[in-house]
Every structure is written in C-alpha cells, then in structure tokens.
PDBML (XML) file of the C-alpha atoms, coordinates in Angstrom:
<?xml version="1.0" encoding="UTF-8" ?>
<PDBx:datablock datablockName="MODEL"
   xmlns:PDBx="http://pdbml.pdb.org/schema/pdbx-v50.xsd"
   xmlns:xsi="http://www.w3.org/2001/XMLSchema-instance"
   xsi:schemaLocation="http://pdbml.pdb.org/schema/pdbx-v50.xsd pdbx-v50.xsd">
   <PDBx:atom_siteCategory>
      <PDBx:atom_site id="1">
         <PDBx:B_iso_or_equiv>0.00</PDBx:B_iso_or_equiv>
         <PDBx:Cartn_x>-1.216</PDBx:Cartn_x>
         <PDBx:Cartn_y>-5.401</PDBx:Cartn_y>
         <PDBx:Cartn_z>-5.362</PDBx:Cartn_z>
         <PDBx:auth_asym_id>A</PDBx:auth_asym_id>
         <PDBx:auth_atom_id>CA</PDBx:auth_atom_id>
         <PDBx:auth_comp_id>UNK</PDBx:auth_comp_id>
         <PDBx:auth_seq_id>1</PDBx:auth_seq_id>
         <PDBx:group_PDB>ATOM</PDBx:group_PDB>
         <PDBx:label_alt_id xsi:nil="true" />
         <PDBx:label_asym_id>A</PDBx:label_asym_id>
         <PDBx:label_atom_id>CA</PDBx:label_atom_id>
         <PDBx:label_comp_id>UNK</PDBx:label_comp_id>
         <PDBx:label_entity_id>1</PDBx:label_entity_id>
         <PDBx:label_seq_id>1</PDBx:label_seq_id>
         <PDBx:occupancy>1.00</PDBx:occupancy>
         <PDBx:pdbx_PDB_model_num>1</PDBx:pdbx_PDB_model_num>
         <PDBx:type_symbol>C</PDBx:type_symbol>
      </PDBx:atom_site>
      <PDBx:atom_site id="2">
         <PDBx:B_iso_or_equiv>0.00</PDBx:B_iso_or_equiv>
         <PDBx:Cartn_x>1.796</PDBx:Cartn_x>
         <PDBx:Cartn_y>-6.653</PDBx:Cartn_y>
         <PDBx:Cartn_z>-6.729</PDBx:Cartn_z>
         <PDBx:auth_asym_id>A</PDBx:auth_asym_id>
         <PDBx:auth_atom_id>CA</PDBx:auth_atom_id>
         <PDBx:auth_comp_id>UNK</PDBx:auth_comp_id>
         <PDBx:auth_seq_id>2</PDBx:auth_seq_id>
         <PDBx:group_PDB>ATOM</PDBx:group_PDB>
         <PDBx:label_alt_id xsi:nil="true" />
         <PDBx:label_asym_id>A</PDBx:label_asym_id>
         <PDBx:label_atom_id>CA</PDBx:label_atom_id>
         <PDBx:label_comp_id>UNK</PDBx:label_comp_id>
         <PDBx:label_entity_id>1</PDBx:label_entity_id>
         <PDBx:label_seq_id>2</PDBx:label_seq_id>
         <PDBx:occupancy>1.00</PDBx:occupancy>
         <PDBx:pdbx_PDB_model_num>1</PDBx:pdbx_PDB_model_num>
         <PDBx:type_symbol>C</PDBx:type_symbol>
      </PDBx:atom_site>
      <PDBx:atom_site id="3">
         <PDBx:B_iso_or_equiv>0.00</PDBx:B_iso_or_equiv>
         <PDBx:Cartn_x>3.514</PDBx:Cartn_x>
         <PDBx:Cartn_y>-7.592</PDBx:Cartn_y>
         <PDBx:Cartn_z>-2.857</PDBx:Cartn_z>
         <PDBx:auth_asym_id>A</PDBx:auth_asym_id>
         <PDBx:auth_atom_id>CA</PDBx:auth_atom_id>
         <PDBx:auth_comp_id>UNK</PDBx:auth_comp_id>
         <PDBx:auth_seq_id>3</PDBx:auth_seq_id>
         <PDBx:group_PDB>ATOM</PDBx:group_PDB>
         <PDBx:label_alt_id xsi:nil="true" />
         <PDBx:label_asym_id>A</PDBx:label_asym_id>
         <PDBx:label_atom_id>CA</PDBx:label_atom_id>
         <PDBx:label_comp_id>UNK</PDBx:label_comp_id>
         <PDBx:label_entity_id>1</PDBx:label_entity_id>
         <PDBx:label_seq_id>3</PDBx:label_seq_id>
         <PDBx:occupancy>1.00</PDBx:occupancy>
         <PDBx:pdbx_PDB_model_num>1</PDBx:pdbx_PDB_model_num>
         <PDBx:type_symbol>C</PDBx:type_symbol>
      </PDBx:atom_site>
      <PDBx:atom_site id="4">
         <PDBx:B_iso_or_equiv>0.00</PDBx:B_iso_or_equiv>
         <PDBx:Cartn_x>0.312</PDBx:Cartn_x>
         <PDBx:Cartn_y>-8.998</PDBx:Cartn_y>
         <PDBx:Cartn_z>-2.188</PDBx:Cartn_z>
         <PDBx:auth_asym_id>A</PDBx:auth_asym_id>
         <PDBx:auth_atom_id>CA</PDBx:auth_atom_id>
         <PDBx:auth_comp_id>UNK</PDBx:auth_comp_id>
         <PDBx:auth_seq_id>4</PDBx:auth_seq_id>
         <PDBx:group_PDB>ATOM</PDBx:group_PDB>
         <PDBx:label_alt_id xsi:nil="true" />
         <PDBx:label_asym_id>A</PDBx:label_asym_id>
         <PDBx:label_atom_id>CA</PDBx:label_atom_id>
         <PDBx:label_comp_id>UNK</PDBx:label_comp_id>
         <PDBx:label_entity_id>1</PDBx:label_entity_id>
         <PDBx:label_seq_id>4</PDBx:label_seq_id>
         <PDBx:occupancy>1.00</PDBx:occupancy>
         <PDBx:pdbx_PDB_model_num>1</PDBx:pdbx_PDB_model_num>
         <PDBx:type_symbol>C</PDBx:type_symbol>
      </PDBx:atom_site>
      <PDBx:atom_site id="5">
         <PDBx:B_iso_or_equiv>0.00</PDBx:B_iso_or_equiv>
         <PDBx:Cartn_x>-0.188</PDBx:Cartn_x>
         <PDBx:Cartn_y>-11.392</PDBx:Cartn_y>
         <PDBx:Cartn_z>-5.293</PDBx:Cartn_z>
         <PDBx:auth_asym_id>A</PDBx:auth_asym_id>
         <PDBx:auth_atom_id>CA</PDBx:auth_atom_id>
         <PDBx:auth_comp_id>UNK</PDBx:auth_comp_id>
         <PDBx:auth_seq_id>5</PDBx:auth_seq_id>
         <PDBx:group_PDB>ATOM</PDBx:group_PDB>
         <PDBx:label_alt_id xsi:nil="true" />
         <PDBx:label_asym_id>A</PDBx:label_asym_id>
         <PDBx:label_atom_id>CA</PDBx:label_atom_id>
         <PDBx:label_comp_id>UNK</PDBx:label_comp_id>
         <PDBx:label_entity_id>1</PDBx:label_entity_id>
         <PDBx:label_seq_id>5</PDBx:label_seq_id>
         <PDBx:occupancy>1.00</PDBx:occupancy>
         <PDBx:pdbx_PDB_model_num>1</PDBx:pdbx_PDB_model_num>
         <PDBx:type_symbol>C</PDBx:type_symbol>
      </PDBx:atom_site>
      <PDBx:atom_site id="6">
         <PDBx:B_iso_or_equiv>0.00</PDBx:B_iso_or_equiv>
         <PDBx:Cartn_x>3.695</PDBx:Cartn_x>
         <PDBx:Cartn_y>-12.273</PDBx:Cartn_y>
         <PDBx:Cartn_z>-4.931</PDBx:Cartn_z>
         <PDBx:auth_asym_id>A</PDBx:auth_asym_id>
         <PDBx:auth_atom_id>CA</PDBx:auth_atom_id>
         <PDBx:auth_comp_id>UNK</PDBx:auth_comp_id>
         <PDBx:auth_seq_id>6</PDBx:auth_seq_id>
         <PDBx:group_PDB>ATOM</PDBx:group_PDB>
         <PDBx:label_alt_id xsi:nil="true" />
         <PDBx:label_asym_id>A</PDBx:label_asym_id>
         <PDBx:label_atom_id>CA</PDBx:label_atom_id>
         <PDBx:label_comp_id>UNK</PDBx:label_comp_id>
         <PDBx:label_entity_id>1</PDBx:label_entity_id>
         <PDBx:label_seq_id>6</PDBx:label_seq_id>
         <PDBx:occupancy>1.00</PDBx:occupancy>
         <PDBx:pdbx_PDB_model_num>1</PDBx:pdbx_PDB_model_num>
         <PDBx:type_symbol>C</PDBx:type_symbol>
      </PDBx:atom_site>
      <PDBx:atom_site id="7">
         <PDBx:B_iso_or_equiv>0.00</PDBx:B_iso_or_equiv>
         <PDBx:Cartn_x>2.849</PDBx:Cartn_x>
         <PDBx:Cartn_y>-13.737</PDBx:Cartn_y>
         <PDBx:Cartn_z>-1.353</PDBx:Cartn_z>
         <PDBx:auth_asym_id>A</PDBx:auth_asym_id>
         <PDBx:auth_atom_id>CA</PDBx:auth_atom_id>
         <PDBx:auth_comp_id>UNK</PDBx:auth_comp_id>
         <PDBx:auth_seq_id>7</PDBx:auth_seq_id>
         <PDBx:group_PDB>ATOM</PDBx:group_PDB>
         <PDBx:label_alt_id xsi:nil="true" />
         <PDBx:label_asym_id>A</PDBx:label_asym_id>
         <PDBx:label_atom_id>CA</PDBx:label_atom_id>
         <PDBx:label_comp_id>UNK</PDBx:label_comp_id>
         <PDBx:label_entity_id>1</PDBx:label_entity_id>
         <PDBx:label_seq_id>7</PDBx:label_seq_id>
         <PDBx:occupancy>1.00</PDBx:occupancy>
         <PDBx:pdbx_PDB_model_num>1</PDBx:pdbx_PDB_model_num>
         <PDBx:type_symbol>C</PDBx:type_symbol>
      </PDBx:atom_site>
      <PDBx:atom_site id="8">
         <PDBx:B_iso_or_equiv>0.00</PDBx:B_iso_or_equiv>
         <PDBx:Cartn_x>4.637</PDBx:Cartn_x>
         <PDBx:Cartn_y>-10.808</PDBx:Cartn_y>
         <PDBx:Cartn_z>0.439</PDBx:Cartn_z>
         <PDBx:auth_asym_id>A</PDBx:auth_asym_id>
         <PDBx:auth_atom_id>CA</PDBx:auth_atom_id>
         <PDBx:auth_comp_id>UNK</PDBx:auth_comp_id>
         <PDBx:auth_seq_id>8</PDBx:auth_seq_id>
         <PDBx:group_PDB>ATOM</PDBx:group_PDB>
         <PDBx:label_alt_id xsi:nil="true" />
         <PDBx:label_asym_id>A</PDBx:label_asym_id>
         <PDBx:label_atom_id>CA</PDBx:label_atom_id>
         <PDBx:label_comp_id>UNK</PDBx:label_comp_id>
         <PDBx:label_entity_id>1</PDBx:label_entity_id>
         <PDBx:label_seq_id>8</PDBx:label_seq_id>
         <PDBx:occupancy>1.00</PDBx:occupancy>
         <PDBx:pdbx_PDB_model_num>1</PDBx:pdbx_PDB_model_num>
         <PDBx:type_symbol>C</PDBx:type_symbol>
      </PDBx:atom_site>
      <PDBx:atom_site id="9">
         <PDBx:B_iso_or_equiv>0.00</PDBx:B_iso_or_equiv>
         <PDBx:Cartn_x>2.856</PDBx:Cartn_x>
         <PDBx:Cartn_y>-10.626</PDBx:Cartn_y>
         <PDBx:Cartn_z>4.172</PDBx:Cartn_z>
         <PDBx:auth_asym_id>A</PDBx:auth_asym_id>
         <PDBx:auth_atom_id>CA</PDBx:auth_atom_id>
         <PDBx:auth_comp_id>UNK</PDBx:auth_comp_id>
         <PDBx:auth_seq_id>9</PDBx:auth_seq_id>
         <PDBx:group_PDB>ATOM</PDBx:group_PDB>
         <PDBx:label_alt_id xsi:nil="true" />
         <PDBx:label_asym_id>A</PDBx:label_asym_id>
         <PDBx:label_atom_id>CA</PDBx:label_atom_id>
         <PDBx:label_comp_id>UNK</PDBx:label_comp_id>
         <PDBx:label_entity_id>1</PDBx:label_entity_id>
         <PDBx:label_seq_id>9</PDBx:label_seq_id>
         <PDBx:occupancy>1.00</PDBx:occupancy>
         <PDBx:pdbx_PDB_model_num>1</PDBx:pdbx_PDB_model_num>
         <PDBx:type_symbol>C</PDBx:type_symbol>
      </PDBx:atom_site>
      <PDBx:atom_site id="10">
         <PDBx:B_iso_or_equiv>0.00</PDBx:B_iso_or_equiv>
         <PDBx:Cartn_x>5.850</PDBx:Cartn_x>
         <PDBx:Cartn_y>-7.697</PDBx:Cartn_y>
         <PDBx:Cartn_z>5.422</PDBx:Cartn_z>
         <PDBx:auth_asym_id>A</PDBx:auth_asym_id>
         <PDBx:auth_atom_id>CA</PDBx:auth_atom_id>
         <PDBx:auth_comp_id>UNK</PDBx:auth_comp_id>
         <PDBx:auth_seq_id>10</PDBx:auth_seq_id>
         <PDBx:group_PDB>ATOM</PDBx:group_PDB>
         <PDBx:label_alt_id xsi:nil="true" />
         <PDBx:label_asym_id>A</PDBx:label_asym_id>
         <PDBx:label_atom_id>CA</PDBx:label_atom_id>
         <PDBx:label_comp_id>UNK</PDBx:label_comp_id>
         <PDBx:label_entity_id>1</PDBx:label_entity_id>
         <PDBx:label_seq_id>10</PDBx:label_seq_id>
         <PDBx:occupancy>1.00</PDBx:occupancy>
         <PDBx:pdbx_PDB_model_num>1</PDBx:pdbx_PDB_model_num>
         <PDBx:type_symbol>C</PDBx:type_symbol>
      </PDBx:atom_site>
      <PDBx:atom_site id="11">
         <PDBx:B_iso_or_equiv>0.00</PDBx:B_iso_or_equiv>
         <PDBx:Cartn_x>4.395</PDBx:Cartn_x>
         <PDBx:Cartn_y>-4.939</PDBx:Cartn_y>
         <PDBx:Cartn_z>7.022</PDBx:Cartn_z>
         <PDBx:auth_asym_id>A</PDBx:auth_asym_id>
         <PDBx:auth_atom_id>CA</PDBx:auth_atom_id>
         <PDBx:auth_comp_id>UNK</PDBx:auth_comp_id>
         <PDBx:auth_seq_id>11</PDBx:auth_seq_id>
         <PDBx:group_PDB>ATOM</PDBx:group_PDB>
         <PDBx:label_alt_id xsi:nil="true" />
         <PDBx:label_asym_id>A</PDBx:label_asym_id>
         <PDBx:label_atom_id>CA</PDBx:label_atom_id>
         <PDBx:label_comp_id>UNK</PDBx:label_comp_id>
         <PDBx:label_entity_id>1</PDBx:label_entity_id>
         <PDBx:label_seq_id>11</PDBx:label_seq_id>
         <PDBx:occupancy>1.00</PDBx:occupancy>
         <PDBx:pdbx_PDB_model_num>1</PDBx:pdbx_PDB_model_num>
         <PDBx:type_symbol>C</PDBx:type_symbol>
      </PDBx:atom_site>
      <PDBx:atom_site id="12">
         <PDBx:B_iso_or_equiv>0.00</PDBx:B_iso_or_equiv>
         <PDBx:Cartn_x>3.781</PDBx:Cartn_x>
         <PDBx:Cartn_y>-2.250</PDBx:Cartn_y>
         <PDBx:Cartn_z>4.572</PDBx:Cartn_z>
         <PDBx:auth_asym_id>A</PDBx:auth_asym_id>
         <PDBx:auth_atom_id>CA</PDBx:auth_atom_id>
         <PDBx:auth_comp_id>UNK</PDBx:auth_comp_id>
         <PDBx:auth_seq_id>12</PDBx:auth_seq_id>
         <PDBx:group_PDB>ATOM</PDBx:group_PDB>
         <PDBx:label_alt_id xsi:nil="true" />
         <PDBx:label_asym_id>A</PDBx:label_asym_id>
         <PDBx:label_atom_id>CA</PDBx:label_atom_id>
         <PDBx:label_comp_id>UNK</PDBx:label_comp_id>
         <PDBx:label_entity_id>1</PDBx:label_entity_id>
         <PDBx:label_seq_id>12</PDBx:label_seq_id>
         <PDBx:occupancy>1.00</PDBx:occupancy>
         <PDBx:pdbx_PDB_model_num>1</PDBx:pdbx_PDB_model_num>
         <PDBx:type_symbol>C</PDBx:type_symbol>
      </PDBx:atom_site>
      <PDBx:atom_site id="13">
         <PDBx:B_iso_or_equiv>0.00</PDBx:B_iso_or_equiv>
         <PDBx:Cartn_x>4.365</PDBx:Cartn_x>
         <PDBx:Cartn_y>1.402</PDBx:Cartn_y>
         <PDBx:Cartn_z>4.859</PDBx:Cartn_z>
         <PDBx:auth_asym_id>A</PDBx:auth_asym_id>
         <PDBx:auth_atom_id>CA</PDBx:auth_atom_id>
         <PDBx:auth_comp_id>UNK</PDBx:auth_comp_id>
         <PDBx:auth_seq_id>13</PDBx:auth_seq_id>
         <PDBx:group_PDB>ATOM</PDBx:group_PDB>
         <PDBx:label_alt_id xsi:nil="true" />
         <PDBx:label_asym_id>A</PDBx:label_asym_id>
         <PDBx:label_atom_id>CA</PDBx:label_atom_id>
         <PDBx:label_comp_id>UNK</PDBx:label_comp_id>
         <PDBx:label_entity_id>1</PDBx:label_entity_id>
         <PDBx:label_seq_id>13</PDBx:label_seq_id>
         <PDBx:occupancy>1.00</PDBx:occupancy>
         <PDBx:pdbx_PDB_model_num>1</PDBx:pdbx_PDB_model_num>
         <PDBx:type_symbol>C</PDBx:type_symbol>
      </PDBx:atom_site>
      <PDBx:atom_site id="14">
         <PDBx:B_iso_or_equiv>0.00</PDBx:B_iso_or_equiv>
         <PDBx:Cartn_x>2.707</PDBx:Cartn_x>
         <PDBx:Cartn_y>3.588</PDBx:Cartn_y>
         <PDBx:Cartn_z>1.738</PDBx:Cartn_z>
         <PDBx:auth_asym_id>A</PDBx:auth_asym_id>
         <PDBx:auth_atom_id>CA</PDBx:auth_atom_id>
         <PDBx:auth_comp_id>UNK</PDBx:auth_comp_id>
         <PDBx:auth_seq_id>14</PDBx:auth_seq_id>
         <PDBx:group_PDB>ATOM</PDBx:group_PDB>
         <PDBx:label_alt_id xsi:nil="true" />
         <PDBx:label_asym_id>A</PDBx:label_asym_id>
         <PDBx:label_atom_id>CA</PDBx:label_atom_id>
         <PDBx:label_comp_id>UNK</PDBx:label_comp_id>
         <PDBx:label_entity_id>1</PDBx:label_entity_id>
         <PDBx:label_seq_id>14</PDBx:label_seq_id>
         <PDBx:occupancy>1.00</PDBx:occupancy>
         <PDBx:pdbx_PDB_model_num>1</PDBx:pdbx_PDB_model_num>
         <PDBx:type_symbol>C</PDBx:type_symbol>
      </PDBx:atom_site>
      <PDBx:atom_site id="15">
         <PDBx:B_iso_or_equiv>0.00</PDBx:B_iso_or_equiv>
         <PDBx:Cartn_x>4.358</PDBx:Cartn_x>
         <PDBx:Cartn_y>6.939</PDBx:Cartn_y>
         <PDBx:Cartn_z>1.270</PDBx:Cartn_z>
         <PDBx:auth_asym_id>A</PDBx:auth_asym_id>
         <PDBx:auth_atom_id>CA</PDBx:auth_atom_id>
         <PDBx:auth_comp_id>UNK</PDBx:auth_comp_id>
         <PDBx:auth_seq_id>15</PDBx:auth_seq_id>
         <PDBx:group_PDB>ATOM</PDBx:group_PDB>
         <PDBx:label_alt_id xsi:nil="true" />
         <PDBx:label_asym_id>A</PDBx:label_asym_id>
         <PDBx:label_atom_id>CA</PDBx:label_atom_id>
         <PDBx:label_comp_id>UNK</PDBx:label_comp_id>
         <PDBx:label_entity_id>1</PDBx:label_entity_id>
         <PDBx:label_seq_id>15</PDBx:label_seq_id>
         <PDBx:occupancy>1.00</PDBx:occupancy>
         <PDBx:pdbx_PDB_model_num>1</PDBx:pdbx_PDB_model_num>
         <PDBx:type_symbol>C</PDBx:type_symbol>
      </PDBx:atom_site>
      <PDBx:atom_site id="16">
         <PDBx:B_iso_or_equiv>0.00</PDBx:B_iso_or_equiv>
         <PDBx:Cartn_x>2.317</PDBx:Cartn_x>
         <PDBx:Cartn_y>9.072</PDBx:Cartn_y>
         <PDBx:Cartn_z>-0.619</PDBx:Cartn_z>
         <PDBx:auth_asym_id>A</PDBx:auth_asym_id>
         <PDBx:auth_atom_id>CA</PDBx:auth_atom_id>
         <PDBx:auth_comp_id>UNK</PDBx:auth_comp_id>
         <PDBx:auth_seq_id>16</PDBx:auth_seq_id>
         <PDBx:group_PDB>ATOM</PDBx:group_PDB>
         <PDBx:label_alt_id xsi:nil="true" />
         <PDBx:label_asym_id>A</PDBx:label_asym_id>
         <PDBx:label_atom_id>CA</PDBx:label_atom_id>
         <PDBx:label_comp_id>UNK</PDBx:label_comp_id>
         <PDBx:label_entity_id>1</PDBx:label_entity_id>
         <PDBx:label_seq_id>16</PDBx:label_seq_id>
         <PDBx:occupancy>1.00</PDBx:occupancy>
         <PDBx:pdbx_PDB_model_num>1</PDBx:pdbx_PDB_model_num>
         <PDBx:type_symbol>C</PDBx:type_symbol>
      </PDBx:atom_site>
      <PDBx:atom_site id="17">
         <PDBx:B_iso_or_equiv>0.00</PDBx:B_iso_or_equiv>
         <PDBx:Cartn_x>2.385</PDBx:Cartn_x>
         <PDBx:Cartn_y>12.787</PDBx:Cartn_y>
         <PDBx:Cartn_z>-2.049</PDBx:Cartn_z>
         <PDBx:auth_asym_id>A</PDBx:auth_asym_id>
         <PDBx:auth_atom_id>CA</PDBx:auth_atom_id>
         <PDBx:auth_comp_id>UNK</PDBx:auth_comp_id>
         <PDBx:auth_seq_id>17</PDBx:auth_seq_id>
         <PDBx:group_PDB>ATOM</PDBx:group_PDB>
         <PDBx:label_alt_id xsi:nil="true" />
         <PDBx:label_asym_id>A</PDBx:label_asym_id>
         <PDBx:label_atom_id>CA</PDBx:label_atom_id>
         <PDBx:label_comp_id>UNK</PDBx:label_comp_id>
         <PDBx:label_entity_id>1</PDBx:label_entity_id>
         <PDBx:label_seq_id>17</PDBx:label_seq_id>
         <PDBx:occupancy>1.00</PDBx:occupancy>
         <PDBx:pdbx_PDB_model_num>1</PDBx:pdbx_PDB_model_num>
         <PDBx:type_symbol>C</PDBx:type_symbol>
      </PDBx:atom_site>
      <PDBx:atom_site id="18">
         <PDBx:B_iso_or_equiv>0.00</PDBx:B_iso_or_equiv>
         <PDBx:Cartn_x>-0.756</PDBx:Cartn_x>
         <PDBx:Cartn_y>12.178</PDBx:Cartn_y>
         <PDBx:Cartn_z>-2.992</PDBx:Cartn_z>
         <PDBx:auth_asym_id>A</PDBx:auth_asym_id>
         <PDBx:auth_atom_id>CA</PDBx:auth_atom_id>
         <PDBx:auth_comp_id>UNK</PDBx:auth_comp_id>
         <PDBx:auth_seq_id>18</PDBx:auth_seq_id>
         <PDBx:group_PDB>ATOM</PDBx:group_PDB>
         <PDBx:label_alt_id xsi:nil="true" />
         <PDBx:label_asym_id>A</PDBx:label_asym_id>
         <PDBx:label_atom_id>CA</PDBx:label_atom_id>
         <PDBx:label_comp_id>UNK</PDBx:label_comp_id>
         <PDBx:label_entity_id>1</PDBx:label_entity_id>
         <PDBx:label_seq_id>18</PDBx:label_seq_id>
         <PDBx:occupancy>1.00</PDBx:occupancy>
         <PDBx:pdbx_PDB_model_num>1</PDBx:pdbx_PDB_model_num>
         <PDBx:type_symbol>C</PDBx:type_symbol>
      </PDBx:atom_site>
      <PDBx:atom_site id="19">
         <PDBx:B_iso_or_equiv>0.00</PDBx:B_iso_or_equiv>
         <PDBx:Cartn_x>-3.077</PDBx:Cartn_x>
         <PDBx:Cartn_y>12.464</PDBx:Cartn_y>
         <PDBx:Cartn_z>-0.233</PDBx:Cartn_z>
         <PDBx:auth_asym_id>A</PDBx:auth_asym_id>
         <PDBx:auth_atom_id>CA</PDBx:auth_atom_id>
         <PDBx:auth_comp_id>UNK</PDBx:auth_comp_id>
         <PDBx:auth_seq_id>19</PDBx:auth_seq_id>
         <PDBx:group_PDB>ATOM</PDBx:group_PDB>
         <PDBx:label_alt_id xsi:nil="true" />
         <PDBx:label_asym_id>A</PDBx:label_asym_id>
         <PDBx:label_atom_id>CA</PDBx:label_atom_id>
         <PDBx:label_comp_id>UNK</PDBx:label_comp_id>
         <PDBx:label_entity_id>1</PDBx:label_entity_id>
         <PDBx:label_seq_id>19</PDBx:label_seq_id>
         <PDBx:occupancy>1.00</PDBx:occupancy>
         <PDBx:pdbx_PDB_model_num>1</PDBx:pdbx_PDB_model_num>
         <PDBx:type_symbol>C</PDBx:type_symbol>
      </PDBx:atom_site>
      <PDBx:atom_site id="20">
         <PDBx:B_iso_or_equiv>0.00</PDBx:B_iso_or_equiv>
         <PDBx:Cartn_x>-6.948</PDBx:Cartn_x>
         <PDBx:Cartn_y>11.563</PDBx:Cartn_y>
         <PDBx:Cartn_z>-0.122</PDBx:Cartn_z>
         <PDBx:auth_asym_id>A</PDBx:auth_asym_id>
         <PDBx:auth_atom_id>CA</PDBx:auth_atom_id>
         <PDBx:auth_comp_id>UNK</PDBx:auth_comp_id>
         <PDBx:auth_seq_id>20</PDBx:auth_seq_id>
         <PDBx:group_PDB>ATOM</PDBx:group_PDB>
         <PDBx:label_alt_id xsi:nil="true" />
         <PDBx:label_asym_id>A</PDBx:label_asym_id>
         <PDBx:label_atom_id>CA</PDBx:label_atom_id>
         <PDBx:label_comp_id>UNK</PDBx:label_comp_id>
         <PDBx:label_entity_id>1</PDBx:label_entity_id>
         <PDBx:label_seq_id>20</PDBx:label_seq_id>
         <PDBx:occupancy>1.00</PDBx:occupancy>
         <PDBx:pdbx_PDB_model_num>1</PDBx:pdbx_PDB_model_num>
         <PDBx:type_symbol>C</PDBx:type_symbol>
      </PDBx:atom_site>
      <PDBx:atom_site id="21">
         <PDBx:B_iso_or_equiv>0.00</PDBx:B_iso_or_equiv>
         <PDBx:Cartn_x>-9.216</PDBx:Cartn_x>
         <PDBx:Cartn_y>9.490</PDBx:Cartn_y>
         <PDBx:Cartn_z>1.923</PDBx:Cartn_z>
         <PDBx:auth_asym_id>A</PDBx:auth_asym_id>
         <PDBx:auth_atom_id>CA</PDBx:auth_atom_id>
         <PDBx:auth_comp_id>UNK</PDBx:auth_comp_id>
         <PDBx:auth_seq_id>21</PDBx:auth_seq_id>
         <PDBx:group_PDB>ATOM</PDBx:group_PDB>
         <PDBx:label_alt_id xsi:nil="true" />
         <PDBx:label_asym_id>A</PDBx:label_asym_id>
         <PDBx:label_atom_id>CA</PDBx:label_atom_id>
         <PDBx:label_comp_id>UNK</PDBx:label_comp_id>
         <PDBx:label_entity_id>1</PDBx:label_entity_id>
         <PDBx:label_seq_id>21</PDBx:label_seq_id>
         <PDBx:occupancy>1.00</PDBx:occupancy>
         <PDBx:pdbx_PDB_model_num>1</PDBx:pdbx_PDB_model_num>
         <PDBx:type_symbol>C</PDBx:type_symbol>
      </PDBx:atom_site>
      <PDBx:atom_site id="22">
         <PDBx:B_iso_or_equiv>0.00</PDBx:B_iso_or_equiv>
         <PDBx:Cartn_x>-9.480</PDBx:Cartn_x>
         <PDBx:Cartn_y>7.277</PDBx:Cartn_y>
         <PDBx:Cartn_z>-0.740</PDBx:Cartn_z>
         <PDBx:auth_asym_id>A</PDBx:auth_asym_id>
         <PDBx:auth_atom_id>CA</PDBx:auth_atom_id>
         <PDBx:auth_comp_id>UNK</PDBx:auth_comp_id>
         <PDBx:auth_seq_id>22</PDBx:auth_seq_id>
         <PDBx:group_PDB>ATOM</PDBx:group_PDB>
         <PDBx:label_alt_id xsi:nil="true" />
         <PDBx:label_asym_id>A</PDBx:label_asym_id>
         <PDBx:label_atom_id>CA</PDBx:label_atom_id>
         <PDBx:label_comp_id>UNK</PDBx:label_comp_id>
         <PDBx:label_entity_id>1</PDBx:label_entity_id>
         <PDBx:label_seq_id>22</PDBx:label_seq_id>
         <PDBx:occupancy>1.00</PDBx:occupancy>
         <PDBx:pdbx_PDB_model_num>1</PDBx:pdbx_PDB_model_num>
         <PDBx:type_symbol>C</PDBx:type_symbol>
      </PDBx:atom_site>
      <PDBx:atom_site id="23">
         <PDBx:B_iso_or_equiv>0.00</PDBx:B_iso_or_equiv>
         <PDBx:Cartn_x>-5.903</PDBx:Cartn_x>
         <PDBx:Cartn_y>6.113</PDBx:Cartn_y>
         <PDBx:Cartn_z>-1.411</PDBx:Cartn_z>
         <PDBx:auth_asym_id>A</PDBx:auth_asym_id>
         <PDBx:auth_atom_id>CA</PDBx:auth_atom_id>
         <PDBx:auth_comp_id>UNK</PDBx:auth_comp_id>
         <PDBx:auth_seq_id>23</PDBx:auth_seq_id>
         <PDBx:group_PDB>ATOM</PDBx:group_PDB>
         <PDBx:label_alt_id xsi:nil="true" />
         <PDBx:label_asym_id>A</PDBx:label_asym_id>
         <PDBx:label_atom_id>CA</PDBx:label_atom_id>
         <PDBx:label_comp_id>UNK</PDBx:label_comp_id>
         <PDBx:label_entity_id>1</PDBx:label_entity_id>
         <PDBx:label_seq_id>23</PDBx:label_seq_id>
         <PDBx:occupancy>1.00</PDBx:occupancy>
         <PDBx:pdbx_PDB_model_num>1</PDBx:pdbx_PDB_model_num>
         <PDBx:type_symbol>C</PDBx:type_symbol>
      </PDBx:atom_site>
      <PDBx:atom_site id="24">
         <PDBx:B_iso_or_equiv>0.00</PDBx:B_iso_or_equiv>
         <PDBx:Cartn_x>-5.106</PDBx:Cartn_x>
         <PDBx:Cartn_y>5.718</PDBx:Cartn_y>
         <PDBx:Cartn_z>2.532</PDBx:Cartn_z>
         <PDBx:auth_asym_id>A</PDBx:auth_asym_id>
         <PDBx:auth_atom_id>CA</PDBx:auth_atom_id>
         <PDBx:auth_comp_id>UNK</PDBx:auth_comp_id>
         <PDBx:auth_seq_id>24</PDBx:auth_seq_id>
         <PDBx:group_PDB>ATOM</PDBx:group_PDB>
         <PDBx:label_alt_id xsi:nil="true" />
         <PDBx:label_asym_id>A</PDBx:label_asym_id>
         <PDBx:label_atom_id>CA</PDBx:label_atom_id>
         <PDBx:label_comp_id>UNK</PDBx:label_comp_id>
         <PDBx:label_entity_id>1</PDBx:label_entity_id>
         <PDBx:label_seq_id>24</PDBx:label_seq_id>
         <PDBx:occupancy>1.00</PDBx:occupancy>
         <PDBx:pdbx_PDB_model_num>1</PDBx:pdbx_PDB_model_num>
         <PDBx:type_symbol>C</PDBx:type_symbol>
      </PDBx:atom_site>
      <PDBx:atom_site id="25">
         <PDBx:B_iso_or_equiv>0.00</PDBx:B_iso_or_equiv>
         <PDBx:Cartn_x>-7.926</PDBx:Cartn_x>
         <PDBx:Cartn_y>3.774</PDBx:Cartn_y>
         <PDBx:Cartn_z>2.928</PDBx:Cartn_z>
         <PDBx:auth_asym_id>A</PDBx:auth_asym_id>
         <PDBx:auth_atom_id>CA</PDBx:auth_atom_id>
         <PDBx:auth_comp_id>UNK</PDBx:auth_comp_id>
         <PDBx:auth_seq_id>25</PDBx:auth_seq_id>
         <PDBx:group_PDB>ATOM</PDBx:group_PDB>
         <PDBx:label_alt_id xsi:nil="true" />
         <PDBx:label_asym_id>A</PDBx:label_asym_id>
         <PDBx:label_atom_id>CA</PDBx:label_atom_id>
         <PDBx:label_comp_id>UNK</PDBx:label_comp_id>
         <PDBx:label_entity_id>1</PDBx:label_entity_id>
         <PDBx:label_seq_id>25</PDBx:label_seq_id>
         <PDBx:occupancy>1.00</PDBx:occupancy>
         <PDBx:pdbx_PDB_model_num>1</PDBx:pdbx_PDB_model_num>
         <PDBx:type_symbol>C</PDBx:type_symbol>
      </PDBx:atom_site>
   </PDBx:atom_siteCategory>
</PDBx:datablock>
C-alpha cells in the first residue's frame, strides 16, 4: 500500500511465509 500511494508502478513480487488465498489475492 505504501509503493502504491508513493506512485511506485515496478512490478511487484510478494514473498510470503504466510500463505492463504486471501493474502495472494
């Protein structure tokens, strides 16, 4: 949310230990 608010368009890649449906999507 953060990267988005500060007008950062880069591809993101999320790694997470915490999976769920949720989170990814």
């Amino acid at each position: 949310e953060l990267l988005l608010r500060a007008g950062f368009a880069h591809p993101l890649i999320v790694l997470t230990g915490y999976g769920g449906v949720a989170v990814a999507v």
